[in-house]
PDB file of N, CA and C in Angstrom:
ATOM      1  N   UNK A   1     166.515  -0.931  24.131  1.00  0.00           N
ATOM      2  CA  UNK A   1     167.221  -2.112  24.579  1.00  0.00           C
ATOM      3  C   UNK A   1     166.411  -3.353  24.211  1.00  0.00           C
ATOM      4  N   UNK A   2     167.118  -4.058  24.085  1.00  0.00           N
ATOM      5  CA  UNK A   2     166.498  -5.534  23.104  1.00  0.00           C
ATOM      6  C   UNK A   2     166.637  -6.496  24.259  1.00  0.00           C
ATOM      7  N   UNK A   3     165.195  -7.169  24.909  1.00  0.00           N
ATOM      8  CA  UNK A   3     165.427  -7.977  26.153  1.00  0.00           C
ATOM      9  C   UNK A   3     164.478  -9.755  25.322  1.00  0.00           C
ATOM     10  N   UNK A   4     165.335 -10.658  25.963  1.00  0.00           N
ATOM     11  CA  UNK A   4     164.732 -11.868  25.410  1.00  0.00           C
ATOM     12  C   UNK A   4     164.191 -12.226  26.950  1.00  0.00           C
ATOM     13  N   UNK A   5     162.990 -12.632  26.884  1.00  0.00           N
ATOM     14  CA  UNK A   5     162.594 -13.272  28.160  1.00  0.00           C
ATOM     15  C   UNK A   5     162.698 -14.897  28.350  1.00  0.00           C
ATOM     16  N   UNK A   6     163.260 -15.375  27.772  1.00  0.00           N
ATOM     17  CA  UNK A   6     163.486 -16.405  27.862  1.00  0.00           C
ATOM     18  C   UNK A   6     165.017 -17.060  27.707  1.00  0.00           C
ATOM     19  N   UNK A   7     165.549 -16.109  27.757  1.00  0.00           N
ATOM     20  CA  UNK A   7     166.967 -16.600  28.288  1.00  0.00           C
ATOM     21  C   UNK A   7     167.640 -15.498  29.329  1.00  0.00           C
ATOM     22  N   UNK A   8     169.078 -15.273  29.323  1.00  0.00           N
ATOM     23  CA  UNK A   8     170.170 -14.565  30.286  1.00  0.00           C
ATOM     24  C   UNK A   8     169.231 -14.185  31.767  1.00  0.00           C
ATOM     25  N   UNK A   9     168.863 -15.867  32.520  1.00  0.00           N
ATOM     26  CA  UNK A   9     168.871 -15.707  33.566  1.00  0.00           C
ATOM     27  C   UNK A   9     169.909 -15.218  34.616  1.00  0.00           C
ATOM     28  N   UNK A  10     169.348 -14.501  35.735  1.00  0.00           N
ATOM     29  CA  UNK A  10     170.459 -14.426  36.597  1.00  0.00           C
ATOM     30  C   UNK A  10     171.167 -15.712  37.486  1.00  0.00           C
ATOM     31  N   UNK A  11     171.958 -15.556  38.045  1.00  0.00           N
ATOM     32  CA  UNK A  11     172.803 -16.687  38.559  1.00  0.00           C
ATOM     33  C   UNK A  11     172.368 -17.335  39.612  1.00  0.00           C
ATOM     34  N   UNK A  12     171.026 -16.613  40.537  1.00  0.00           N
ATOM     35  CA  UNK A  12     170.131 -17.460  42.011  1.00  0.00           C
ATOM     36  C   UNK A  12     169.219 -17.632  40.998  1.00  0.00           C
ATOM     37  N   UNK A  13     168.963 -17.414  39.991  1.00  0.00           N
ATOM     38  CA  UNK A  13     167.846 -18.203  38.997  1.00  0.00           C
ATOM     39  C   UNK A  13     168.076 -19.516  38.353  1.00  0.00           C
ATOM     40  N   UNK A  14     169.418 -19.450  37.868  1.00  0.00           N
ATOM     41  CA  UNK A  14     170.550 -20.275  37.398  1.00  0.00           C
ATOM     42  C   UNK A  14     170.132 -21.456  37.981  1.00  0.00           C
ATOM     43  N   UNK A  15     170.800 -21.304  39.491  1.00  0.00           N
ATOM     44  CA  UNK A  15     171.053 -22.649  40.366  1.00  0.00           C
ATOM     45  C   UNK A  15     169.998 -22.371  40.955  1.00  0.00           C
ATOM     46  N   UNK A  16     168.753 -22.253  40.852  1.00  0.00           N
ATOM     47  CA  UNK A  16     167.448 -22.942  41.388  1.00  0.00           C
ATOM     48  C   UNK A  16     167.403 -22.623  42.924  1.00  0.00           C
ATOM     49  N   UNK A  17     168.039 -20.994  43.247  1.00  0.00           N
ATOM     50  CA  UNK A  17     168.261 -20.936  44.964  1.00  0.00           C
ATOM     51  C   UNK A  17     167.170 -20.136  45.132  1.00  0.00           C
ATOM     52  N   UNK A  18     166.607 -19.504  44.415  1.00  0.00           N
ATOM     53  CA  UNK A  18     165.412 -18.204  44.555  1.00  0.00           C
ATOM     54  C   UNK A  18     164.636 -17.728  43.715  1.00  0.00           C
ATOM     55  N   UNK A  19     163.191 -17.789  43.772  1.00  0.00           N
ATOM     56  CA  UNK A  19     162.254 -16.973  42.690  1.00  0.00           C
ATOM     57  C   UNK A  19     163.230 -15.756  42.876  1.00  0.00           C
ATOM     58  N   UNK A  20     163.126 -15.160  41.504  1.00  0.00           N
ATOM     59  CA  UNK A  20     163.560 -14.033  40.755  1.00  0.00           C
ATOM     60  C   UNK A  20     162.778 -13.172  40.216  1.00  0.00           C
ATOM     61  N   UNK A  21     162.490 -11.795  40.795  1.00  0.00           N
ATOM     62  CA  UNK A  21     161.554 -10.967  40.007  1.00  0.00           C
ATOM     63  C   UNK A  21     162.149  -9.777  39.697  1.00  0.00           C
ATOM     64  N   UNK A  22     162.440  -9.488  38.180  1.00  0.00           N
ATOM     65  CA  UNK A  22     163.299  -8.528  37.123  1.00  0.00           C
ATOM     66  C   UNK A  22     162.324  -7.585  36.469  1.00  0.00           C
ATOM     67  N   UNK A  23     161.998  -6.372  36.521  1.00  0.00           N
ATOM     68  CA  UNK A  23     161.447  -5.467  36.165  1.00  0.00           C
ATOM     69  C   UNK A  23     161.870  -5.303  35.029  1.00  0.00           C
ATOM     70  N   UNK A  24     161.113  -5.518  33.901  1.00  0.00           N
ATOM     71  CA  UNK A  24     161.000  -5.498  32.296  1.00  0.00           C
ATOM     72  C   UNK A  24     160.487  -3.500  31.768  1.00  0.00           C
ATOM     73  N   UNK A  25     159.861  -2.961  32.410  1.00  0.00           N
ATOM     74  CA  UNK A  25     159.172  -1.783  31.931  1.00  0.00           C
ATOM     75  C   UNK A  25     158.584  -1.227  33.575  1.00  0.00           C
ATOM     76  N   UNK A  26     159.014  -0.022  33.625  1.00  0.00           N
ATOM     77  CA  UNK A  26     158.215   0.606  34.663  1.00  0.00           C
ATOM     78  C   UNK A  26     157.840   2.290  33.863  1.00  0.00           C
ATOM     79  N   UNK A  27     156.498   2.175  34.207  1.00  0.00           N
ATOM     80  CA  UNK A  27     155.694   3.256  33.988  1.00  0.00           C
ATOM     81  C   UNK A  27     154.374   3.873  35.294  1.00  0.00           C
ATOM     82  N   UNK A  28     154.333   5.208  35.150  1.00  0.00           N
ATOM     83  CA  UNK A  28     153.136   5.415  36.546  1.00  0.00           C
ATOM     84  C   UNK A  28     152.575   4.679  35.942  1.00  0.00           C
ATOM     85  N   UNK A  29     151.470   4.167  37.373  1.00  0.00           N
ATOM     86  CA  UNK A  29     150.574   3.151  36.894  1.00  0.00           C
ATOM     87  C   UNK A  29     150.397   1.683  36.543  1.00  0.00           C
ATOM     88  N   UNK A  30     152.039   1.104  36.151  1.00  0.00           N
ATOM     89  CA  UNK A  30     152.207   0.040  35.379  1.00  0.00           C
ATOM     90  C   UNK A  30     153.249  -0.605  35.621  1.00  0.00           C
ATOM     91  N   UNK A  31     153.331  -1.699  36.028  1.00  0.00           N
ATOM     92  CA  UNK A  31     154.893  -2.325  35.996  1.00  0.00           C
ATOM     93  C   UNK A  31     154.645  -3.579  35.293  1.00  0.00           C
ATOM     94  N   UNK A  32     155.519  -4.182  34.512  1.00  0.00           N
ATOM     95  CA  UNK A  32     155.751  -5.369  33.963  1.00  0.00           C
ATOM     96  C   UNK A  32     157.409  -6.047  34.062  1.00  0.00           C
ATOM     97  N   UNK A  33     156.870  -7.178  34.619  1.00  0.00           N
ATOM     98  CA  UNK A  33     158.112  -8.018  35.133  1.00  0.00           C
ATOM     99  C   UNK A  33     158.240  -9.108  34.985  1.00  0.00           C
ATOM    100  N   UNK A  34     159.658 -10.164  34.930  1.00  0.00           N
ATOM    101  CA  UNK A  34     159.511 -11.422  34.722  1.00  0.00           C
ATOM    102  C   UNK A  34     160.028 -11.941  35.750  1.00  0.00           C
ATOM    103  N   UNK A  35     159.118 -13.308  36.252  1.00  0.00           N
ATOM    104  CA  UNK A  35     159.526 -13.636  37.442  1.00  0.00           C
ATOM    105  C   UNK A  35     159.745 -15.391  37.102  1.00  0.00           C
ATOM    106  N   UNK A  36     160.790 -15.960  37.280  1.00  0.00           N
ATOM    107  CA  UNK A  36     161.149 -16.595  37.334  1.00  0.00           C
ATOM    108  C   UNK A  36     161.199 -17.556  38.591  1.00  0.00           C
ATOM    109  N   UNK A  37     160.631 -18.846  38.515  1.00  0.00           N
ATOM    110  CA  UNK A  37     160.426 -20.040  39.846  1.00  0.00           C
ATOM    111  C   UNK A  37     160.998 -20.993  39.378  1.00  0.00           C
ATOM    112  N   UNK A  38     161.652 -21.523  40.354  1.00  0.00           N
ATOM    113  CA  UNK A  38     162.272 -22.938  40.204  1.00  0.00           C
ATOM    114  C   UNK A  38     161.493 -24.054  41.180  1.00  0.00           C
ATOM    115  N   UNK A  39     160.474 -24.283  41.358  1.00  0.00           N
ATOM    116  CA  UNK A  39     159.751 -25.115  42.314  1.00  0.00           C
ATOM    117  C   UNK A  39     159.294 -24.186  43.447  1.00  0.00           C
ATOM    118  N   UNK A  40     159.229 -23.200  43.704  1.00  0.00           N
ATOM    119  CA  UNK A  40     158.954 -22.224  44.496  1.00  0.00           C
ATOM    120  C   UNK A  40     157.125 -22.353  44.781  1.00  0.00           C
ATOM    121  N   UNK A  41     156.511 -21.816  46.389  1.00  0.00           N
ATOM    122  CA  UNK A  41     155.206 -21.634  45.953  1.00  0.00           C
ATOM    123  C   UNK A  41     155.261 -20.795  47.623  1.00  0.00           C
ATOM    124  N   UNK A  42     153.910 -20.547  47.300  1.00  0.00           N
ATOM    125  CA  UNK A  42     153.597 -19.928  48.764  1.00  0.00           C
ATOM    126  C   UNK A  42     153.984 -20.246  49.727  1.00  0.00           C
ATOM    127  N   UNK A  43     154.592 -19.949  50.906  1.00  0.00           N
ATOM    128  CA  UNK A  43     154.662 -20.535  52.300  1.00  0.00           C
ATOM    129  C   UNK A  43     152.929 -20.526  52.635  1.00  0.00           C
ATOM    130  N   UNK A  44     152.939 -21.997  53.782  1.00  0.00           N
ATOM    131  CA  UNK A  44     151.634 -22.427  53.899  1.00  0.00           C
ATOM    132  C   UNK A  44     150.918 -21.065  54.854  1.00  0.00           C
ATOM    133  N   UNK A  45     149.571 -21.207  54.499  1.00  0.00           N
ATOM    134  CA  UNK A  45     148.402 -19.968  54.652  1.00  0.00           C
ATOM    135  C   UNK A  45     148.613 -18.827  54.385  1.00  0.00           C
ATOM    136  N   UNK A  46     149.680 -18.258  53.568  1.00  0.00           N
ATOM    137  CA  UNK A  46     150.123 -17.515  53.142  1.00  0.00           C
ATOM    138  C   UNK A  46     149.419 -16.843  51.767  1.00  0.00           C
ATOM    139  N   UNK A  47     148.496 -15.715  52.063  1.00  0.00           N
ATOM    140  CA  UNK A  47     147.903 -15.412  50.196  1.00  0.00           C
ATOM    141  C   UNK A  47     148.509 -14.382  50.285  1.00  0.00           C
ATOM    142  N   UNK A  48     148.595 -13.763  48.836  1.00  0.00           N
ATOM    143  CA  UNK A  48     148.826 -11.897  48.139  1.00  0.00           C
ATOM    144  C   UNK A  48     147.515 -11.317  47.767  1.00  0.00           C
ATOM    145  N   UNK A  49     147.916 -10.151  48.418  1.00  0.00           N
ATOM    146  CA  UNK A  49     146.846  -9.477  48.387  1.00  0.00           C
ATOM    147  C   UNK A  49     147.108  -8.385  48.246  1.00  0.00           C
ATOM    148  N   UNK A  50     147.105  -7.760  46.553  1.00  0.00           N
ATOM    149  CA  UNK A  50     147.942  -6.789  46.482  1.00  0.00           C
ATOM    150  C   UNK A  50     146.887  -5.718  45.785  1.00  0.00           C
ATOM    151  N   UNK A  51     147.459  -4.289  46.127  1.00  0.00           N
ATOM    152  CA  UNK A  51     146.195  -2.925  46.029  1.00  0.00           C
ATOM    153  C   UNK A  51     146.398  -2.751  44.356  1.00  0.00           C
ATOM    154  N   UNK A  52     147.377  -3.242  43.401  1.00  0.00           N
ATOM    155  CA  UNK A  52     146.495  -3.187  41.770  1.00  0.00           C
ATOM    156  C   UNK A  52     146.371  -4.540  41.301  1.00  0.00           C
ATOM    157  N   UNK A  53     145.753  -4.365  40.218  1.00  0.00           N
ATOM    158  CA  UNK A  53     145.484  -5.716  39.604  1.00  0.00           C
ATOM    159  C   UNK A  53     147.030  -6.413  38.817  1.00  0.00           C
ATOM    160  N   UNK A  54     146.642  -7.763  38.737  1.00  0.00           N
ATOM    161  CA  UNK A  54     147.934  -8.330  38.012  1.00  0.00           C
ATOM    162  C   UNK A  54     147.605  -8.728  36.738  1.00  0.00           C
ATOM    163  N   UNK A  55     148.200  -8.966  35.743  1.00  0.00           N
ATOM    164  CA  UNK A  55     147.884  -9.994  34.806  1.00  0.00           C
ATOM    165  C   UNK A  55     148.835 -10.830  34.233  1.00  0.00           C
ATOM    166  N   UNK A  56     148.917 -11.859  34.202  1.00  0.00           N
ATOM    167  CA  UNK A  56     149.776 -13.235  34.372  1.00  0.00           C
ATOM    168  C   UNK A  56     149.839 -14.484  32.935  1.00  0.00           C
ATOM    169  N   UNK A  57     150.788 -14.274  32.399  1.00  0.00           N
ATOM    170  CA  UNK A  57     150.960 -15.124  31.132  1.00  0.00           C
ATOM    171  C   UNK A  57     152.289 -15.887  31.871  1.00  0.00           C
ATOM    172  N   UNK A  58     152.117 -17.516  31.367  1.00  0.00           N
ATOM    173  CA  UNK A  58     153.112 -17.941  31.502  1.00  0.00           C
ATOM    174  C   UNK A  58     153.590 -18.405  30.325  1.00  0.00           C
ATOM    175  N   UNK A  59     154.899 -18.114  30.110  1.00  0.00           N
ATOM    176  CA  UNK A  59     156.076 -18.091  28.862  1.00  0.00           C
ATOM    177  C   UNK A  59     156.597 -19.445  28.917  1.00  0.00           C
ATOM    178  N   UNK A  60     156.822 -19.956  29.975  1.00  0.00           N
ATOM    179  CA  UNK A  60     157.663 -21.287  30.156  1.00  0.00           C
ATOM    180  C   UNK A  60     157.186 -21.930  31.169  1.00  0.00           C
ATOM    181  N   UNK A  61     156.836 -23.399  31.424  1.00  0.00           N
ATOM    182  CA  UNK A  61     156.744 -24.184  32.564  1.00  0.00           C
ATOM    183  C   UNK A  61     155.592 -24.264  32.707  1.00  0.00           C
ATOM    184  N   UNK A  62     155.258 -24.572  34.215  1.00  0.00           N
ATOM    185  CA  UNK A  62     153.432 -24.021  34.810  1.00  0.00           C
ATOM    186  C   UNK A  62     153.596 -23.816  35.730  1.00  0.00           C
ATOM    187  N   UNK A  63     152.300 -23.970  36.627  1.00  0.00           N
ATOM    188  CA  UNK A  63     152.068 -23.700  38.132  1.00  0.00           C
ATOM    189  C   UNK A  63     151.073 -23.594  38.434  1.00  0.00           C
ATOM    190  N   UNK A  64     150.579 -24.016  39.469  1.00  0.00           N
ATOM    191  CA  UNK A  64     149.337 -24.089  40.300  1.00  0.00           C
ATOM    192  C   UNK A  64     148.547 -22.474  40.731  1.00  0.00           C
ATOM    193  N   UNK A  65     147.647 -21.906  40.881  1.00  0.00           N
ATOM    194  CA  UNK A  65     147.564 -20.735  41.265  1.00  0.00           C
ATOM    195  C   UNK A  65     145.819 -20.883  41.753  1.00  0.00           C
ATOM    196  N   UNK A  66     145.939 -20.688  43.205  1.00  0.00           N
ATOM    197  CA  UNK A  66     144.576 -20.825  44.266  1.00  0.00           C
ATOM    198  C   UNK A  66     143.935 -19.333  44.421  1.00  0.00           C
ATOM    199  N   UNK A  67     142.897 -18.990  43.880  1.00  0.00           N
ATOM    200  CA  UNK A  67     142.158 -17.866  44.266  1.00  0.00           C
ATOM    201  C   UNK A  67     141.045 -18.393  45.406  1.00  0.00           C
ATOM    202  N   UNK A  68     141.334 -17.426  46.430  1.00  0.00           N
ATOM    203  CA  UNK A  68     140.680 -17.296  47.479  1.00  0.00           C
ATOM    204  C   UNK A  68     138.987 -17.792  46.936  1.00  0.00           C
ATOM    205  N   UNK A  69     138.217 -18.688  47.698  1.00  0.00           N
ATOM    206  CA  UNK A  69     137.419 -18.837  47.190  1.00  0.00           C
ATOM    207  C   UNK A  69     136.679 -19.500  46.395  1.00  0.00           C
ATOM    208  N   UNK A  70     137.935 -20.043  45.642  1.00  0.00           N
ATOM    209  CA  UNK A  70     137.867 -21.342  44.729  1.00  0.00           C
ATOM    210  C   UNK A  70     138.269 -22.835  45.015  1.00  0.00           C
ATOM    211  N   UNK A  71     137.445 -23.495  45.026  1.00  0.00           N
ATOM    212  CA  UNK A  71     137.597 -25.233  45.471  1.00  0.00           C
ATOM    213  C   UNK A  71     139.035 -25.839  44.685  1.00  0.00           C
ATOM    214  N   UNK A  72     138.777 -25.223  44.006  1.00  0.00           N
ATOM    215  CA  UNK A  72     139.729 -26.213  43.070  1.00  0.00           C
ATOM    216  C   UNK A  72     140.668 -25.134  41.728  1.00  0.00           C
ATOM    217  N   UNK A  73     142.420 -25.126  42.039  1.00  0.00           N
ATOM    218  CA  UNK A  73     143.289 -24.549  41.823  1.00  0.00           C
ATOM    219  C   UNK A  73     143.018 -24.061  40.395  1.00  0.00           C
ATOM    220  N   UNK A  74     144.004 -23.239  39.689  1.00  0.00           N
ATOM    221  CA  UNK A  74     143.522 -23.710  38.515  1.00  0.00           C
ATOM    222  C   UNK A  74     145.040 -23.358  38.272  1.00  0.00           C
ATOM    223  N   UNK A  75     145.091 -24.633  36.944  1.00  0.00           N
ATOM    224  CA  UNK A  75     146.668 -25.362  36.569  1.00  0.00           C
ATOM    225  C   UNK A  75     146.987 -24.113  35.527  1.00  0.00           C
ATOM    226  N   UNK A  76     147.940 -23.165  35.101  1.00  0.00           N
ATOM    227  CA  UNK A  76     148.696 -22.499  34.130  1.00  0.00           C
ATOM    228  C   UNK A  76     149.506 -22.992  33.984  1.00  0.00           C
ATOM    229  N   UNK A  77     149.532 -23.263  32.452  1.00  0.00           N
ATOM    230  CA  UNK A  77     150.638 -24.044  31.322  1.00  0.00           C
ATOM    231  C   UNK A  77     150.856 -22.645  30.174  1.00  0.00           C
ATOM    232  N   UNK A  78     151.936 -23.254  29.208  1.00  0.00           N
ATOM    233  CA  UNK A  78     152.309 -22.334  28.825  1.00  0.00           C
ATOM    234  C   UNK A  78     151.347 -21.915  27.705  1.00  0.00           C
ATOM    235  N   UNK A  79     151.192 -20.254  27.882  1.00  0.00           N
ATOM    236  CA  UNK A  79     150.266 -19.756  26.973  1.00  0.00           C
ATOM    237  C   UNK A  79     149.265 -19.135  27.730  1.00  0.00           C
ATOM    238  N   UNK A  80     148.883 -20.032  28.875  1.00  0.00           N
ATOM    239  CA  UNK A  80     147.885 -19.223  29.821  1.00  0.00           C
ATOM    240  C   UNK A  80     148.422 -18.008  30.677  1.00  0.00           C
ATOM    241  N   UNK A  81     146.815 -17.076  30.163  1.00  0.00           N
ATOM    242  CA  UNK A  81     146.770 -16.207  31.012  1.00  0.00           C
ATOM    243  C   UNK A  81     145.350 -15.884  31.465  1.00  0.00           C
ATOM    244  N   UNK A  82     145.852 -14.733  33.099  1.00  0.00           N
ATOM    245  CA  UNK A  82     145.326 -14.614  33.775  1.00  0.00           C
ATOM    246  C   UNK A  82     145.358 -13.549  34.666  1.00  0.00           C
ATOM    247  N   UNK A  83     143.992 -12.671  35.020  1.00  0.00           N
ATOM    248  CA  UNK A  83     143.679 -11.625  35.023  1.00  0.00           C
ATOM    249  C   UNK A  83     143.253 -11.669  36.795  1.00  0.00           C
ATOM    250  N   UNK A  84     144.156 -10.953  37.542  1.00  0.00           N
ATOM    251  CA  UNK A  84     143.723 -10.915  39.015  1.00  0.00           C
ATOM    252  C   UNK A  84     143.364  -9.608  39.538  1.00  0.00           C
ATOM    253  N   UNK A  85     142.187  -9.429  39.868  1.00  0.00           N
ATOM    254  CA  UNK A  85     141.829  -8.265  39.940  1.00  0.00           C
ATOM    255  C   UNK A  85     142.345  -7.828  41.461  1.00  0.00           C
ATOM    256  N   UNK A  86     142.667  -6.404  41.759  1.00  0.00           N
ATOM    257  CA  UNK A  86     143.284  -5.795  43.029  1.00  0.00           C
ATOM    258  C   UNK A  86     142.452  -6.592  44.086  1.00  0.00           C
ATOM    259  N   UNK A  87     143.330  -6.563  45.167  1.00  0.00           N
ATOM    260  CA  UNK A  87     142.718  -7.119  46.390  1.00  0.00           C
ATOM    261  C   UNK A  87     141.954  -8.494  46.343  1.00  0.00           C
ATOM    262  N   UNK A  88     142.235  -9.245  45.708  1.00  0.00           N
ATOM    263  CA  UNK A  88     141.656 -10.545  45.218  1.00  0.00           C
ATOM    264  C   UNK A  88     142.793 -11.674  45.663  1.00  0.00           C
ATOM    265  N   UNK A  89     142.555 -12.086  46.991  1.00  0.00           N
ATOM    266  CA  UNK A  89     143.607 -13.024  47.935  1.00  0.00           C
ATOM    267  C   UNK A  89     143.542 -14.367  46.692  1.00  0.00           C
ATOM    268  N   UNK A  90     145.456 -14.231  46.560  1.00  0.00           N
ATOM    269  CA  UNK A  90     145.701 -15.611  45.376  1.00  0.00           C
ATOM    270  C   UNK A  90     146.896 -15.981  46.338  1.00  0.00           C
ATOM    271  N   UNK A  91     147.326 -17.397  45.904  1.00  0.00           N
ATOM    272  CA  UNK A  91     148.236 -18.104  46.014  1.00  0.00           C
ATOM    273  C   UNK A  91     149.228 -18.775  45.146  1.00  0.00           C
ATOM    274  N   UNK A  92     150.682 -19.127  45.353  1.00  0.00           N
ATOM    275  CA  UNK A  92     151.002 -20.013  44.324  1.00  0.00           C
ATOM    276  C   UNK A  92     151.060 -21.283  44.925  1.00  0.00           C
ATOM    277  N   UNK A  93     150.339 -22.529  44.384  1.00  0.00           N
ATOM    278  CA  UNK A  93     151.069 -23.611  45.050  1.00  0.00           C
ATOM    279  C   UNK A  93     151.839 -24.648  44.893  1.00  0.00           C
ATOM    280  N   UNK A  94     152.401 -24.498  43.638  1.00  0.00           N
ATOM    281  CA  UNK A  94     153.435 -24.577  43.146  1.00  0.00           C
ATOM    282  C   UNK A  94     153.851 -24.009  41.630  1.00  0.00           C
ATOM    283  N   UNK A  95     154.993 -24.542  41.362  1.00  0.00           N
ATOM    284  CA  UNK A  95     155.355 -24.239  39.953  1.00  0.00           C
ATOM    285  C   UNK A  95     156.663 -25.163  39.603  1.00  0.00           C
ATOM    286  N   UNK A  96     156.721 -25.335  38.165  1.00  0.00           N
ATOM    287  CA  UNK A  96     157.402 -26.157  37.811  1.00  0.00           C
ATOM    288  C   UNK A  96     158.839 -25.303  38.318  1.00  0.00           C
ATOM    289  N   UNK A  97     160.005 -26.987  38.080  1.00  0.00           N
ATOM    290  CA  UNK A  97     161.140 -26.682  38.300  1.00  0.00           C
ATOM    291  C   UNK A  97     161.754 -26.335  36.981  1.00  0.00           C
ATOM    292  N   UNK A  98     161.726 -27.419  36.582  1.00  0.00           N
ATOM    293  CA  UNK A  98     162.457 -27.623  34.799  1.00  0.00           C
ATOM    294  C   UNK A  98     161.870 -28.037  34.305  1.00  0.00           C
ATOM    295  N   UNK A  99     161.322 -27.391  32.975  1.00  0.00           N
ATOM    296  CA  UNK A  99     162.394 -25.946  33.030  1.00  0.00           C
ATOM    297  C   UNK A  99     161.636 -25.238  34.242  1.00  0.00           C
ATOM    298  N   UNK A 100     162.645 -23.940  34.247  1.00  0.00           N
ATOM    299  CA  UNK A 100     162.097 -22.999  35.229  1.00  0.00           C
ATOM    300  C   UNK A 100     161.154 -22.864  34.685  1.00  0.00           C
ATOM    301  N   UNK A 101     159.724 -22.428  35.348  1.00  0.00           N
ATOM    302  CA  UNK A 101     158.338 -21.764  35.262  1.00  0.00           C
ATOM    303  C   UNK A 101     158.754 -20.195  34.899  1.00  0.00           C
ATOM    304  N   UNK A 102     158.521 -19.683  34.366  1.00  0.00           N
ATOM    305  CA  UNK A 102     158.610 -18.146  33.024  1.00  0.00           C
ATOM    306  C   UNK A 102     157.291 -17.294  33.377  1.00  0.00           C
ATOM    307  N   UNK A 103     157.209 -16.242  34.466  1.00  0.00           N
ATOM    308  CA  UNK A 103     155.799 -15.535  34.317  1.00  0.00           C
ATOM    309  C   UNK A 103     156.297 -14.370  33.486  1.00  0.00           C
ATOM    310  N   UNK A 104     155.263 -13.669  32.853  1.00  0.00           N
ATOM    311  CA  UNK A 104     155.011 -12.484  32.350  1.00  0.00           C
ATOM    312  C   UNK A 104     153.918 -11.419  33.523  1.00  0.00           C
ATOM    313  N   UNK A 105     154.981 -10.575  34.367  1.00  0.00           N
ATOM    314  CA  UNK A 105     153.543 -10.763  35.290  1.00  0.00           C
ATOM    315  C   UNK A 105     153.012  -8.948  35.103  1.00  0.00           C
ATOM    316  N   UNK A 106     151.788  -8.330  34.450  1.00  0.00           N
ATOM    317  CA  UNK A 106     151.742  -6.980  34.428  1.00  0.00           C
ATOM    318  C   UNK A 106     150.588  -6.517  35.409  1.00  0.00           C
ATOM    319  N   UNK A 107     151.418  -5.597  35.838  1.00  0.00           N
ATOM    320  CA  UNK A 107     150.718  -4.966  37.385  1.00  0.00           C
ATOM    321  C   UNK A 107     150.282  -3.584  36.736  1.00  0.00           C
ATOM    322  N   UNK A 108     148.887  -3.235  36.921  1.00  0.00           N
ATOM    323  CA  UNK A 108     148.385  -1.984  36.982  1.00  0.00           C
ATOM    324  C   UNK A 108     147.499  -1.762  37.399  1.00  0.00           C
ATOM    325  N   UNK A 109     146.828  -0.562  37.397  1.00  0.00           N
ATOM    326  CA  UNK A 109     145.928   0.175  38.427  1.00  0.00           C
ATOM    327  C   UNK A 109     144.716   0.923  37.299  1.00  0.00           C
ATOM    328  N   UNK A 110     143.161  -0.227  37.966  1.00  0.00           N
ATOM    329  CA  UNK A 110     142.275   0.031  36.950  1.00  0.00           C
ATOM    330  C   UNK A 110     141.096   0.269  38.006  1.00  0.00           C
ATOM    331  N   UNK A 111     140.458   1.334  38.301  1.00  0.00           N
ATOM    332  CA  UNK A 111     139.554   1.020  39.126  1.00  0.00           C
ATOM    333  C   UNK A 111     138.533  -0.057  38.948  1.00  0.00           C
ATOM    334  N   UNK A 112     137.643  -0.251  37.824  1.00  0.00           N
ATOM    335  CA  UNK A 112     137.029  -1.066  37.323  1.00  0.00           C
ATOM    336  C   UNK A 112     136.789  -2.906  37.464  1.00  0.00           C
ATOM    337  N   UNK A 113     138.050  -3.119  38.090  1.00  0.00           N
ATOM    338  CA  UNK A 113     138.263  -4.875  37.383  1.00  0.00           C
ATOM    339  C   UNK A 113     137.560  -5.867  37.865  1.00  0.00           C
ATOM    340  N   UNK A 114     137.025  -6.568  36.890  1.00  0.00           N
ATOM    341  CA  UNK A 114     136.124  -7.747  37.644  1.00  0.00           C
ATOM    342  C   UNK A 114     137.271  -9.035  38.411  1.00  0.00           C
ATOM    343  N   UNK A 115     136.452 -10.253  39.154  1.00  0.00           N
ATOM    344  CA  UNK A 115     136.741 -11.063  39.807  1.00  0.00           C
ATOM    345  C   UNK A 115     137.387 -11.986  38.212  1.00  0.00           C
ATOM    346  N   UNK A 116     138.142 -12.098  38.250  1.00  0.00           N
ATOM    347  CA  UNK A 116     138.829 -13.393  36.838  1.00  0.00           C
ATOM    348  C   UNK A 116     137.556 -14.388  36.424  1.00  0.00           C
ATOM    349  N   UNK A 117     137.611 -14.813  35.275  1.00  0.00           N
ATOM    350  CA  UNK A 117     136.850 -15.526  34.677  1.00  0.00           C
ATOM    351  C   UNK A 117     137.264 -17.214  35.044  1.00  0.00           C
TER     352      UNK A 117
END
């Protein structure tokens, strides 16, 4: 199946009512998905803190993204990526509207992973 990630949003993606997260590939071990924000970000004190690691390209837009720990956010524009290792409390605190913000987001399970660079 032939998938473009950058177009045939769904219709609460459409009209800007809800982040959207669409499972692109599932494998043990591995998921890769595109998640789509329209101004969306964390509810306040709110982090993820999730048991595999992520890794995070953004395709379209940007967004703010707070790792536990760090003074100061760090901005993803398009092209950046970024490597969150399991259990490593992050945030979003924001993301663009328009265009929608475009993640590439791949989740897997590495025992190994360091703290992001």
């Amino acid at each position: 199946m032939l998938t473009n990630l950058l177009r045939d949003f769904p219709a609460t993606a459409q009209a800007g009512e809800a982040e959207t997260f669409e499972d692109v590939l599932l494998r043990p071990g591995l998921k890769i998905e595109r998640i789509i924000s329209t101004g969306q970000a964390s509810p306040p004190d709110f982090w993820y803190c999730q048991p595999q690691s992520e890794w995070v390209l953004i395709l379209q837009g940007a967004a703010g993204l707070q790792l536990e720990g760090e003074a100061e956010e760090r901005v993803l524009q398009v092209g950046d990526a970024l490597n969150i290792p399991a259990q490593c409390r992050h945030r979003v605190n924001w993301t663009q509207a328009q265009p929608p913000t475009l993640w590439l987001a791949v989740h897997y399970e590495y025992p190994h992973d360091e703290r992001p660079a």
